[in-house]
C-alpha atoms as a PDB file:
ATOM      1  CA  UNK A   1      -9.066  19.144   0.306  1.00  0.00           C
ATOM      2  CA  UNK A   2      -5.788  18.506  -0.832  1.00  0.00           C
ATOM      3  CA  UNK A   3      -5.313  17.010  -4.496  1.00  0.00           C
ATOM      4  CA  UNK A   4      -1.684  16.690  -6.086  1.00  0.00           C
ATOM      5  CA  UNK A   5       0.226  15.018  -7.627  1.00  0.00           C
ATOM      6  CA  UNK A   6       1.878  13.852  -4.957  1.00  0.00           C
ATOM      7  CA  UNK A   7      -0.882  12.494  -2.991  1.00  0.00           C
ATOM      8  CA  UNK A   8      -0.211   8.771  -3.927  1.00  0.00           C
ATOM      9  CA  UNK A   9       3.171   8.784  -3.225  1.00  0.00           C
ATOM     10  CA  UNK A  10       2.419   9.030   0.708  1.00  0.00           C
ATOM     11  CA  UNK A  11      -0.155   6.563   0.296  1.00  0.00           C
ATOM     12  CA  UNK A  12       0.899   4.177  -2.230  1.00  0.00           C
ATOM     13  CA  UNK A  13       3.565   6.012  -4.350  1.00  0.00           C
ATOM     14  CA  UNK A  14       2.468   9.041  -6.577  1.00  0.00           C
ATOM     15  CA  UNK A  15       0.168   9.441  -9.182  1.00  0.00           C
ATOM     16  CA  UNK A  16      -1.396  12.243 -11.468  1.00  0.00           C
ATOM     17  CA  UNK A  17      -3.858  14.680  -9.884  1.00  0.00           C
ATOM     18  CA  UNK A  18      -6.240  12.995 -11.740  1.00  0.00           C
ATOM     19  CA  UNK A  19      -6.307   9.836 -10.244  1.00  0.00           C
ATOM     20  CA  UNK A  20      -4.559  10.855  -6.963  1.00  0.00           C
ATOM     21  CA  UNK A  21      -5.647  10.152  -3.470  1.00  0.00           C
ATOM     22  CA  UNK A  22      -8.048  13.200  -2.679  1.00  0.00           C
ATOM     23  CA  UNK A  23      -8.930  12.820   0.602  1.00  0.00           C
ATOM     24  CA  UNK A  24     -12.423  10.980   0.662  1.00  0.00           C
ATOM     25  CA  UNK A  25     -15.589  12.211   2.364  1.00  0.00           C
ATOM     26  CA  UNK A  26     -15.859   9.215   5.073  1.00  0.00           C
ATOM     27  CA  UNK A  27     -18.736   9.097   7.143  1.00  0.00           C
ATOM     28  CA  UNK A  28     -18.359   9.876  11.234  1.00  0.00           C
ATOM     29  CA  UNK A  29     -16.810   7.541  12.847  1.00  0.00           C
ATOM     30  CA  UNK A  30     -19.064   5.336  14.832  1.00  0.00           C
ATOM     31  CA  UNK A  31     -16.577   4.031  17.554  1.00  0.00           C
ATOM     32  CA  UNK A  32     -13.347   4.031  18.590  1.00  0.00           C
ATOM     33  CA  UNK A  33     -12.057   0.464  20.180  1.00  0.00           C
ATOM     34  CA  UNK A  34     -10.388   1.733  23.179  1.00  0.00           C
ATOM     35  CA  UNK A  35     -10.174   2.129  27.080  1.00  0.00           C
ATOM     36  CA  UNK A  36     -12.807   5.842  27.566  1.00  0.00           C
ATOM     37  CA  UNK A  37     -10.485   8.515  29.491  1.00  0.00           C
ATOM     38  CA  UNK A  38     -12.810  10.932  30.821  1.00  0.00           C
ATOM     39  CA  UNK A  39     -11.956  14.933  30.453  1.00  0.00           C
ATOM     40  CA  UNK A  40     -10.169  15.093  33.143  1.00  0.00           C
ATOM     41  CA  UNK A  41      -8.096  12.078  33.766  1.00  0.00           C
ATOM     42  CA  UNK A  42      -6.857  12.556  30.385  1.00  0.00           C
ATOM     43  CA  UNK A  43      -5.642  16.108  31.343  1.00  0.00           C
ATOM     44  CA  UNK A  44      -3.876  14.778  34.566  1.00  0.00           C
ATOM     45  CA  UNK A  45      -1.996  12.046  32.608  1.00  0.00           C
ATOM     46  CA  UNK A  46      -1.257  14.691  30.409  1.00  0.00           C
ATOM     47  CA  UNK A  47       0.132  17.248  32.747  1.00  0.00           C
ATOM     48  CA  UNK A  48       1.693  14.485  35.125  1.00  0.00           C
ATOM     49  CA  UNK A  49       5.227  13.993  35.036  1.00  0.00           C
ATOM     50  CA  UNK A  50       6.195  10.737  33.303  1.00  0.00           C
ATOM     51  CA  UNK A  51       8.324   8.900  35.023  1.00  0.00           C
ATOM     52  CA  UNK A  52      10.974   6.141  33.433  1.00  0.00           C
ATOM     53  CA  UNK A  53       9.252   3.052  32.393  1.00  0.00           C
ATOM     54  CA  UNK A  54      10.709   0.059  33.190  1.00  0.00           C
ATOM     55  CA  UNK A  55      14.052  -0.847  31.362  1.00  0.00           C
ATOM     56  CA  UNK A  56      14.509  -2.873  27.956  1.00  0.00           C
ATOM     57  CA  UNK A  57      17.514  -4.566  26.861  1.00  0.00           C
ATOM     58  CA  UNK A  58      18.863  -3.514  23.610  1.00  0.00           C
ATOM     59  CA  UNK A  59      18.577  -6.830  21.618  1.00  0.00           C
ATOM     60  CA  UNK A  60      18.496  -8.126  18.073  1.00  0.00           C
ATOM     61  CA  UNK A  61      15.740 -10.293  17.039  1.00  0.00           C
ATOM     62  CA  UNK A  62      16.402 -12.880  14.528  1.00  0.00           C
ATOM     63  CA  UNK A  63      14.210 -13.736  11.434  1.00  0.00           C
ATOM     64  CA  UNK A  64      11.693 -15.476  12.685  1.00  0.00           C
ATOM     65  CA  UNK A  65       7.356 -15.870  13.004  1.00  0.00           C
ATOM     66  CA  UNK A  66       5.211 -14.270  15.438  1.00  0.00           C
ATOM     67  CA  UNK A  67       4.267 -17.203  18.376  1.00  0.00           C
ATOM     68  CA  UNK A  68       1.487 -19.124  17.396  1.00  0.00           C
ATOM     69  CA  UNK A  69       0.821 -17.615  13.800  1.00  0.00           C
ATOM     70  CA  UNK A  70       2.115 -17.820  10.068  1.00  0.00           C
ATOM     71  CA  UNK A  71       3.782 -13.771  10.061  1.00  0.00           C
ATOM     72  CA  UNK A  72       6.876 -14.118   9.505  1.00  0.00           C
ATOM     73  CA  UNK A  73       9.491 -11.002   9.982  1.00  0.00           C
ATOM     74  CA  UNK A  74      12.834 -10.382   8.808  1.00  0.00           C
ATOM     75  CA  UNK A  75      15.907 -10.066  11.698  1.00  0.00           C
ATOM     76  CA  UNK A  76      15.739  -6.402  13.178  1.00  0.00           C
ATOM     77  CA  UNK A  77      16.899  -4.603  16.117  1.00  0.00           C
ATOM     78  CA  UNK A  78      14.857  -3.065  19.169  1.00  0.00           C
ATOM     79  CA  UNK A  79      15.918  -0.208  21.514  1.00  0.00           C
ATOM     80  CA  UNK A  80      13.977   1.850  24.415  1.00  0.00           C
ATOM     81  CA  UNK A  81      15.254   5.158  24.106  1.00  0.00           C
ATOM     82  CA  UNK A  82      15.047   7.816  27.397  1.00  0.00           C
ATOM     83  CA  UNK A  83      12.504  10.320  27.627  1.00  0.00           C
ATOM     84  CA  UNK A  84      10.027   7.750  25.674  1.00  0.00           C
ATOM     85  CA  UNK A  85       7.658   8.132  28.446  1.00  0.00           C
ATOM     86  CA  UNK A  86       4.120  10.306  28.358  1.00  0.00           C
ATOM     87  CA  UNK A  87       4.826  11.263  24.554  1.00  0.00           C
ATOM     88  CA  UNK A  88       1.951  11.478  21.687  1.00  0.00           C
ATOM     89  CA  UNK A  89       2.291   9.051  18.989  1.00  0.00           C
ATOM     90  CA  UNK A  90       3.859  12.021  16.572  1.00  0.00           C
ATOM     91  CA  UNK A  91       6.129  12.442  19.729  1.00  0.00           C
ATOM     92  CA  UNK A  92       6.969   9.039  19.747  1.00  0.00           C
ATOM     93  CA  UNK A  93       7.589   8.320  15.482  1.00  0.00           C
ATOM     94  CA  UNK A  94      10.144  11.586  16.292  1.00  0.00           C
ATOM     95  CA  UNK A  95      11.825  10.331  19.140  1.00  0.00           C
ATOM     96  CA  UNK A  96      12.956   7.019  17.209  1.00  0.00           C
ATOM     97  CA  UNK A  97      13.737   9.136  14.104  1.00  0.00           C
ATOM     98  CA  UNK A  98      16.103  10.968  15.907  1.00  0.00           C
ATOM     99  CA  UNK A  99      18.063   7.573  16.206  1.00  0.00           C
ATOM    100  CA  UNK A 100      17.603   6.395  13.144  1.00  0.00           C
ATOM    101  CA  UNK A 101      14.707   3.916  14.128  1.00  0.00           C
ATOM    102  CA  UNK A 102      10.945   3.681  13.647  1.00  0.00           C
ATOM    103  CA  UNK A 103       8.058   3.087  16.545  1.00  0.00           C
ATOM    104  CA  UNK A 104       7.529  -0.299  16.211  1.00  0.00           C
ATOM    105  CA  UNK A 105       5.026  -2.088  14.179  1.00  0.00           C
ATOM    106  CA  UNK A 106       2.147  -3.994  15.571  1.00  0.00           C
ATOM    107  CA  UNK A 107       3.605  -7.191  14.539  1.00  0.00           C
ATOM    108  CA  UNK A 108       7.555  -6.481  15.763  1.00  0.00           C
ATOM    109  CA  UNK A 109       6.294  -5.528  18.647  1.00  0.00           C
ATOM    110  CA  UNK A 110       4.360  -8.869  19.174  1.00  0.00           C
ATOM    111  CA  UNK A 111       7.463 -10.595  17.592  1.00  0.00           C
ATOM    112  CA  UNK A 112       9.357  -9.248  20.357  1.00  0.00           C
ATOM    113  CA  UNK A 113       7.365  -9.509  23.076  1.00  0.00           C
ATOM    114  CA  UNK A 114       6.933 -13.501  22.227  1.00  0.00           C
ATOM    115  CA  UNK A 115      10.805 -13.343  22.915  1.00  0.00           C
ATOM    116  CA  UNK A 116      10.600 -11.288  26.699  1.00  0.00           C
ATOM    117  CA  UNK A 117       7.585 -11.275  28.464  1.00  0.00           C
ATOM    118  CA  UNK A 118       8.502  -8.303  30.371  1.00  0.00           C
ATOM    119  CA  UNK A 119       7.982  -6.459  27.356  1.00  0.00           C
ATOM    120  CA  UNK A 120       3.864  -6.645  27.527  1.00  0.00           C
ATOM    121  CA  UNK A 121       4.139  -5.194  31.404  1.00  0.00           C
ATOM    122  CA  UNK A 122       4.174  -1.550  30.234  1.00  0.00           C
ATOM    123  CA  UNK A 123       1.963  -0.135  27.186  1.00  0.00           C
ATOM    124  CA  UNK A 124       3.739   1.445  24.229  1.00  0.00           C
ATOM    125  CA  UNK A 125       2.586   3.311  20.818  1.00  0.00           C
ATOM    126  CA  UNK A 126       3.125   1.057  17.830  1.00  0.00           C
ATOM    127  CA  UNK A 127       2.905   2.119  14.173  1.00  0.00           C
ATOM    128  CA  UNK A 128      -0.023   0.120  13.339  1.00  0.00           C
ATOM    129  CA  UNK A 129      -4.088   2.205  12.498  1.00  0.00           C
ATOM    130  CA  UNK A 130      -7.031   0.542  13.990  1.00  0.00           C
ATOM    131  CA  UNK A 131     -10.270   2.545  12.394  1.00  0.00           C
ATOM    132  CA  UNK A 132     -10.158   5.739  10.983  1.00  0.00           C
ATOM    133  CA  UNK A 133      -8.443   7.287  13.687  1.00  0.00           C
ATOM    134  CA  UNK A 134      -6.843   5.370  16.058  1.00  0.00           C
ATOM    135  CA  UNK A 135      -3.502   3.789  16.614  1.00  0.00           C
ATOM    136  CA  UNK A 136      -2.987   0.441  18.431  1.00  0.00           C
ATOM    137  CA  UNK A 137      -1.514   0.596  21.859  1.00  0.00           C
ATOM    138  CA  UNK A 138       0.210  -2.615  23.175  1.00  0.00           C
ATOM    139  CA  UNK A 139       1.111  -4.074  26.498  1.00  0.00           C
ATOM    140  CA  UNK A 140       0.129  -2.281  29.746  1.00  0.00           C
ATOM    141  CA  UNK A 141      -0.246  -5.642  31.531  1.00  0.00           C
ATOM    142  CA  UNK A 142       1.136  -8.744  28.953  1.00  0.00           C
ATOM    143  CA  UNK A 143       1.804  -9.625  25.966  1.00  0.00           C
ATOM    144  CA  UNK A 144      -1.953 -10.143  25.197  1.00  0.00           C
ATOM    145  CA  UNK A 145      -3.123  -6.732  25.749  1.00  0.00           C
ATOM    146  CA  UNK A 146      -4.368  -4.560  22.992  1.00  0.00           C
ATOM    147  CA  UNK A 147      -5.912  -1.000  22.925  1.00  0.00           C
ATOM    148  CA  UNK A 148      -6.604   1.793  20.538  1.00  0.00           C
ATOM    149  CA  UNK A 149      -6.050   5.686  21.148  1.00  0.00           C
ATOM    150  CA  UNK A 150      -6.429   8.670  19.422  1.00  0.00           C
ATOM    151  CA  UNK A 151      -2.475   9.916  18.349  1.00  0.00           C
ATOM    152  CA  UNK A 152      -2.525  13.243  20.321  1.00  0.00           C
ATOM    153  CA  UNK A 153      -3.219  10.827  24.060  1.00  0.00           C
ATOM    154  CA  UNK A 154      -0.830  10.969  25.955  1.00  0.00           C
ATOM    155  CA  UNK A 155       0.033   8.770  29.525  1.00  0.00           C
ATOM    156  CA  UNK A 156       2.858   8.472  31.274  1.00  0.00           C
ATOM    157  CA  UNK A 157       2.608   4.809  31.862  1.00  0.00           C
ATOM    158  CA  UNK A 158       2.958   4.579  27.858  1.00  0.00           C
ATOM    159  CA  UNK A 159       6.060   4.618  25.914  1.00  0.00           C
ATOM    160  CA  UNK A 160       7.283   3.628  22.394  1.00  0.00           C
ATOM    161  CA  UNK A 161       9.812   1.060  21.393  1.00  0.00           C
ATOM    162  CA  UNK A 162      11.604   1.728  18.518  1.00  0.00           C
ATOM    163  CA  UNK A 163      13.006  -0.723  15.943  1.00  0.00           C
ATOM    164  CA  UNK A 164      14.578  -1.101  12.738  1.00  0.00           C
ATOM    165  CA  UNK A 165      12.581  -1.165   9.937  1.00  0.00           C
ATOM    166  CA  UNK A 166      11.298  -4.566   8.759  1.00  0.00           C
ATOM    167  CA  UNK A 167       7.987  -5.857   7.266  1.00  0.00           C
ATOM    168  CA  UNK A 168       6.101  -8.634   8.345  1.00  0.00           C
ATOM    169  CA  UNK A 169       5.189 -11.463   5.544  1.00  0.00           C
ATOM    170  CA  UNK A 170       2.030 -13.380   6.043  1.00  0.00           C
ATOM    171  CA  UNK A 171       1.663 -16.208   3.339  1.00  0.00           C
ATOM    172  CA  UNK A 172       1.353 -19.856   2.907  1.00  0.00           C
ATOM    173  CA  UNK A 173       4.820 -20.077   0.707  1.00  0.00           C
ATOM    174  CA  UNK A 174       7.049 -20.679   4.181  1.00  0.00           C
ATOM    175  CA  UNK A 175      10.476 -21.153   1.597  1.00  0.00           C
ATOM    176  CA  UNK A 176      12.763 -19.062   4.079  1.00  0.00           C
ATOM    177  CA  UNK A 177      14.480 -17.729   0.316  1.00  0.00           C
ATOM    178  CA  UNK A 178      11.372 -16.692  -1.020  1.00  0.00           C
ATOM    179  CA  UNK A 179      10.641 -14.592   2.377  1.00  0.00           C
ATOM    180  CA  UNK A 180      14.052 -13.361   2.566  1.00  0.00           C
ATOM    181  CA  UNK A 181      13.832 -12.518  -1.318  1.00  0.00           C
ATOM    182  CA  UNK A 182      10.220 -10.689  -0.615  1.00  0.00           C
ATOM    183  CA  UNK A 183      10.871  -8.725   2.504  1.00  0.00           C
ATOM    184  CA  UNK A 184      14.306  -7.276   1.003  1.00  0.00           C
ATOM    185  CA  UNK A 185      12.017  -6.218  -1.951  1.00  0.00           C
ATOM    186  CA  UNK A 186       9.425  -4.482  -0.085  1.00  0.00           C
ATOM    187  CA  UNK A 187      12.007  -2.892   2.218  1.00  0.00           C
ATOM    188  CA  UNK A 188      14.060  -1.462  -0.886  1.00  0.00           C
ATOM    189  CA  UNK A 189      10.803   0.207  -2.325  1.00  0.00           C
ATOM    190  CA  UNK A 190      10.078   1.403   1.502  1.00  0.00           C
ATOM    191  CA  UNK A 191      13.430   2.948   1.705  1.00  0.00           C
ATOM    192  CA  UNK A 192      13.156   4.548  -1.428  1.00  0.00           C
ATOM    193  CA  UNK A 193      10.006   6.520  -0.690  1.00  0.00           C
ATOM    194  CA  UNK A 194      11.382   7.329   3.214  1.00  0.00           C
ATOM    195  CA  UNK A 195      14.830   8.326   1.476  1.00  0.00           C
ATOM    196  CA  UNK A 196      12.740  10.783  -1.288  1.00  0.00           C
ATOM    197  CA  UNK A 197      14.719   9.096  -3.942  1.00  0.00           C
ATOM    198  CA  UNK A 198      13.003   8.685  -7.411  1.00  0.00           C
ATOM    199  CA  UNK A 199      15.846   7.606  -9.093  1.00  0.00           C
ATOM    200  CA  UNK A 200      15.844   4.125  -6.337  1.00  0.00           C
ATOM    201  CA  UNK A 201      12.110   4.305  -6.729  1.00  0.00           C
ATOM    202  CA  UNK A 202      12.668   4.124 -10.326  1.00  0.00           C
ATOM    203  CA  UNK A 203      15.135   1.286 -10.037  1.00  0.00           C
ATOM    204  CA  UNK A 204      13.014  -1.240  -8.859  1.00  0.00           C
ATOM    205  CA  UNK A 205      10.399  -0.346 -11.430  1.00  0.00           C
ATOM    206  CA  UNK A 206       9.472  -2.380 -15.165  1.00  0.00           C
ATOM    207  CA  UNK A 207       9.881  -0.562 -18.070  1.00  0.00           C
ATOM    208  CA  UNK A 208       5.702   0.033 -18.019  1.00  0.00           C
ATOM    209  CA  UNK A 209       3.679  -0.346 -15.006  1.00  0.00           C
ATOM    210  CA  UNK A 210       0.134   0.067 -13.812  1.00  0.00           C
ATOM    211  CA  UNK A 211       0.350   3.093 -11.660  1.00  0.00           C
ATOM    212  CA  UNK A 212      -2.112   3.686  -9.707  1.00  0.00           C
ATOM    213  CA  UNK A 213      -4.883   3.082 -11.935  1.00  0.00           C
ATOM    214  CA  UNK A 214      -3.325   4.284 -15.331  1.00  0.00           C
ATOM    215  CA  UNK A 215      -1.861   1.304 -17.020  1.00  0.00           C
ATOM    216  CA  UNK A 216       1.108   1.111 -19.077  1.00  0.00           C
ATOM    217  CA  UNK A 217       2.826   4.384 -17.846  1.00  0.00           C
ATOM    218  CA  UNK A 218       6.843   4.404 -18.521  1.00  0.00           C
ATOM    219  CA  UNK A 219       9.385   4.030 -15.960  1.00  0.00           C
ATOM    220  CA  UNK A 220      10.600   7.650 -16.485  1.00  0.00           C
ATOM    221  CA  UNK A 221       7.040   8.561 -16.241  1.00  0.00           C
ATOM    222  CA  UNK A 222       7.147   7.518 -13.430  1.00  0.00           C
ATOM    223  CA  UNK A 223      10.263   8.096 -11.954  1.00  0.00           C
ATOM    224  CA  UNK A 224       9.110  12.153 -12.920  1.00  0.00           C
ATOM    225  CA  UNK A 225       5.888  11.679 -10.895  1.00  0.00           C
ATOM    226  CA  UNK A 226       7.595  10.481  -7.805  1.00  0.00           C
ATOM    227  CA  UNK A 227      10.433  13.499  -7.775  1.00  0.00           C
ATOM    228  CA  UNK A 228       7.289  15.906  -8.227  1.00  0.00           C
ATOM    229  CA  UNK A 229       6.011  14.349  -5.323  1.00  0.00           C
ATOM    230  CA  UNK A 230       9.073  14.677  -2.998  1.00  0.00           C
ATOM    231  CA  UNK A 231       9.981  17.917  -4.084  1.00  0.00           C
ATOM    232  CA  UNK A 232       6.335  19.188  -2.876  1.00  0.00           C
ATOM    233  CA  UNK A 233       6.006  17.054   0.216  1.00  0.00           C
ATOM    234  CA  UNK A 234       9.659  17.022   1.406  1.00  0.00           C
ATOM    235  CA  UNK A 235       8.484  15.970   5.150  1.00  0.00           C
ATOM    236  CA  UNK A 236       6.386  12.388   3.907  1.00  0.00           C
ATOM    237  CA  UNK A 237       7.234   9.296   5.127  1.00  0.00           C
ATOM    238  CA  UNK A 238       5.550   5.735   5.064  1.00  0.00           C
ATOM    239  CA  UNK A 239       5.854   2.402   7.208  1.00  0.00           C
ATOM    240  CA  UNK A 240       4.388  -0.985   5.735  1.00  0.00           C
ATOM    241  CA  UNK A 241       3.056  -2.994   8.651  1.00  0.00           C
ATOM    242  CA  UNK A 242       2.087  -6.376   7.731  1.00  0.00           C
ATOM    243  CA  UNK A 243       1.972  -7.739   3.618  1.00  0.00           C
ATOM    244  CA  UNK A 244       0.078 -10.514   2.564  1.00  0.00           C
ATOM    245  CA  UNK A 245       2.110 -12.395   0.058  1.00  0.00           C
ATOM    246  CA  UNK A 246       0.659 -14.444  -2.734  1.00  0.00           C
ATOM    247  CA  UNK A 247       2.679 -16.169  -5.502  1.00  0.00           C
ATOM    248  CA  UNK A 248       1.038 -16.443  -9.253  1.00  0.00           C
ATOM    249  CA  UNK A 249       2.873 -19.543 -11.253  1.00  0.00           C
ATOM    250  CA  UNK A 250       2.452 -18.147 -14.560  1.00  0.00           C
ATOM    251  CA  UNK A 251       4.696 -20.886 -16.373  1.00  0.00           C
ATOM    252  CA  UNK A 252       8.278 -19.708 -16.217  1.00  0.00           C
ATOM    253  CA  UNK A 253      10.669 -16.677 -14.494  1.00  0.00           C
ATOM    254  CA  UNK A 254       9.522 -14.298 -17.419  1.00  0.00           C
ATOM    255  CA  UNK A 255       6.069 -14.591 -16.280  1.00  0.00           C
ATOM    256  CA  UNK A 256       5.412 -15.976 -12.673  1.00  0.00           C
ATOM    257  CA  UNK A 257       4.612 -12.604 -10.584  1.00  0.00           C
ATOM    258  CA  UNK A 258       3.883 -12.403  -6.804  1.00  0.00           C
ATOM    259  CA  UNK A 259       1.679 -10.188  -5.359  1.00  0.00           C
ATOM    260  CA  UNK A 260       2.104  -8.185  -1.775  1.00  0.00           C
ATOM    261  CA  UNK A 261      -1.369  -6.664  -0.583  1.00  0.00           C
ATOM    262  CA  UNK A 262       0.494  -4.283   2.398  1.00  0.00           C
ATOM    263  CA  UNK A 263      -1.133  -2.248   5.570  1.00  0.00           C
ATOM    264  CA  UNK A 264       0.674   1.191   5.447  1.00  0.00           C
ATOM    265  CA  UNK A 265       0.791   4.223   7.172  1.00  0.00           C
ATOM    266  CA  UNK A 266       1.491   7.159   5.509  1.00  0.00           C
ATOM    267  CA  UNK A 267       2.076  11.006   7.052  1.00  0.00           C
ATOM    268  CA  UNK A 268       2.685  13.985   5.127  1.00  0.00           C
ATOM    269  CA  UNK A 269       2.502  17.770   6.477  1.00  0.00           C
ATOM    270  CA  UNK A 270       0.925  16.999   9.764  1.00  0.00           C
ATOM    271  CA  UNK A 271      -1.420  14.360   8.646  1.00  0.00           C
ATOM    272  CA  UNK A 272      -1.689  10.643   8.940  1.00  0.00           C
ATOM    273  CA  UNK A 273      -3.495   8.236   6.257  1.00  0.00           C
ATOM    274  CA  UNK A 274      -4.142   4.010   6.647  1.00  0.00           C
ATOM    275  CA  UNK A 275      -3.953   2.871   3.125  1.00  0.00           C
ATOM    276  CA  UNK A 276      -4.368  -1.258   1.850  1.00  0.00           C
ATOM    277  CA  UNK A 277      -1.767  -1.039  -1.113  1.00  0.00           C
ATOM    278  CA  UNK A 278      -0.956  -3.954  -3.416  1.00  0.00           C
ATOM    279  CA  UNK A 279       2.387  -4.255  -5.207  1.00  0.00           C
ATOM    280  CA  UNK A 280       2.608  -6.801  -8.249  1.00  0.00           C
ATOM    281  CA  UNK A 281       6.249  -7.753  -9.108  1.00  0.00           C
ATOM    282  CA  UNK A 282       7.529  -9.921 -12.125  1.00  0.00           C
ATOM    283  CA  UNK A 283      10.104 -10.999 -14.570  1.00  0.00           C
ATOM    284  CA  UNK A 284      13.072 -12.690 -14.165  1.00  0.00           C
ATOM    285  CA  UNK A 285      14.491  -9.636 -12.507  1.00  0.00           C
ATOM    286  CA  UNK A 286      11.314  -9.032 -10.168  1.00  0.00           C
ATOM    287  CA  UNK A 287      10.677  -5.604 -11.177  1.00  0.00           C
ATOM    288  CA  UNK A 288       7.608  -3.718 -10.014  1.00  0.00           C
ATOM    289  CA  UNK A 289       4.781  -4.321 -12.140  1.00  0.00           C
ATOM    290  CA  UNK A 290       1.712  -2.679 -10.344  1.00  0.00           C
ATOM    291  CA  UNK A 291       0.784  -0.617  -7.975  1.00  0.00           C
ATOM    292  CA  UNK A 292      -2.644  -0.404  -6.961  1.00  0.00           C
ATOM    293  CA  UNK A 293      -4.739   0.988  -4.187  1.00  0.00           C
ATOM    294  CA  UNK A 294      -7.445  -1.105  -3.013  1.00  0.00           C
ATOM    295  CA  UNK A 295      -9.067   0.795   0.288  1.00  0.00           C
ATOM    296  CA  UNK A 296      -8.274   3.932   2.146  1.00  0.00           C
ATOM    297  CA  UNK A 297      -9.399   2.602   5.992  1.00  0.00           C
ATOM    298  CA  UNK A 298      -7.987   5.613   7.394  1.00  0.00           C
ATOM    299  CA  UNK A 299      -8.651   9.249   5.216  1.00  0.00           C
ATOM    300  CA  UNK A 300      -5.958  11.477   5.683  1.00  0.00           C
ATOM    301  CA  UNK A 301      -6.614  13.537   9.116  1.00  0.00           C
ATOM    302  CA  UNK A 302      -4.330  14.497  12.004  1.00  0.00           C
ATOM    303  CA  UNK A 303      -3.008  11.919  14.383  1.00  0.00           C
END
């Protein structure tokens, strides 16, 4: 069981050993949503050469909504790198690092797909859980099609797009400032964490915070906690997936707050955790007020 002060950090942030994110004992889990491989058709797709999937243009996506539904995403760019073929989800997160990108999200690659049809004719890893231990595999036949596989499958009719970073907003406030305003927020405290700087990390923070579950903690307290963490878990990354955004009128810029409730994944050290996390910002200069985390859907285990 591993029990830092780190843990948060790769789940939410970073918090004192005390209150950090133990790993929790889950019971099994009952099901996994997803197209059964037996034994040995997994181990042929596995030892069968992959062969190129079929070809996507570089393009650039604008800022726009999903087709059909209230996520909204910020403008990002999408690539199909070679050798992106018959890869493990790990496989796949480190092919796109190499170039500076991420696997796509669920909801980018949906975003983008609504864009090219084409995209939805061959399946490909996204960055998105689905249960406690399953990632969500899209395409395969169109844009409609949605599986779920363990991270160490492998097939060589899957692949991996790889994008930019960008978070998806879901919320009823539609005010293309206030999404602009809120996804360049969230992606700032995203590259923070992915960039292992406390000092940025720091930056966006109050003077006092709830951290985690212990309130009122100082910004340099914090800031101390988060270089703690990155010192001991060097390798820890984290991608937010899709936020629901709420805003709280409180009477003025000094006190209105808004509130993102965020699907993340989180990796540190060979493992893989599926965390809820809510942010609270406030004041007139929107500085992180609160970080909380509400569920764990995925415990910390192997991909």
């Amino acid at each position: 069981m591993k029990a830092s002060l780190i843990c948060w950090i790769t789940v939410s942030c970073v918090a004192a050993a005390s209150v950090g994110c133990q790993k929790r004992e889950e019971p099994v889990d009952d099901s996994l949503p997803r197209v059964a491989q037996s034994a040995s058709a997994s181990s042929a797709a596995s030892s069968a050469p992959a062969a190129p999937l079929p070809p996507v243009a570089d393009r650039e996506l604008s800022a726009g909504k999903i087709a059909g539904e209230s996520i909204w995403l910020p403008a990002f760019k999408l690539v199909r790198l070679p050798g992106d073929a018959g890869l493990t989800w790990l496989e796949a997160h480190a092919l796109c690092s190499s170039e500076g990108r991420e696997v796509c999200t669920e909801a980018q690659w949906r975003r983008a797909c609504g864009e090219d049809e084409a995209i939805g004719k061959s399946e490909s890893w996204t960055m998105t859980f689905d249960g406690k231990h399953g990632f969500v595999v899209r395409g395969g036949n169109s844009c409609a099609t949605r599986t779920v596989s363990p991270g160490f499958e492998k097939s060589p009719a899957r692949g991996a797009l790889c994008c930019e970073p960008a978070i998806a907003i879901k919320t009823s406030n539609s005010h293309p400032a206030f999404l602009k305003a809120v996804s360049a927020k969230l992606a700032k405290l995203e590259k923070a964490i992915n960039d292992r700087s406390a000092s940025s990390f720091s930056d966006l923070c109050d003077d006092e915070l709830e951290f985690y579950g212990k309130s009122s903690l100082s910004r340099n307290r914090v800031e101390s906690l988060v270089a703690g963490s990155f010192r001991q878990w060097p390798d820890q990354w984290v991608v937010h997936d899709v936020c629901n955004v709420s805003l709280q009128l409180r009477g003025g810029p000094d006190d209105d707050t808004w509130t993102a409730e965020c699907s993340k994944l989180a990796y540190r050290a060979g493992e893989v955790a599926g965390t809820i996390t809510k942010y609270v910002f406030g004041s007139r200069e929107t500085k992180l007020q609160s970080v909380t985390e509400p569920r764990l859907p995925r415990n910390w285990s192997p991909p």
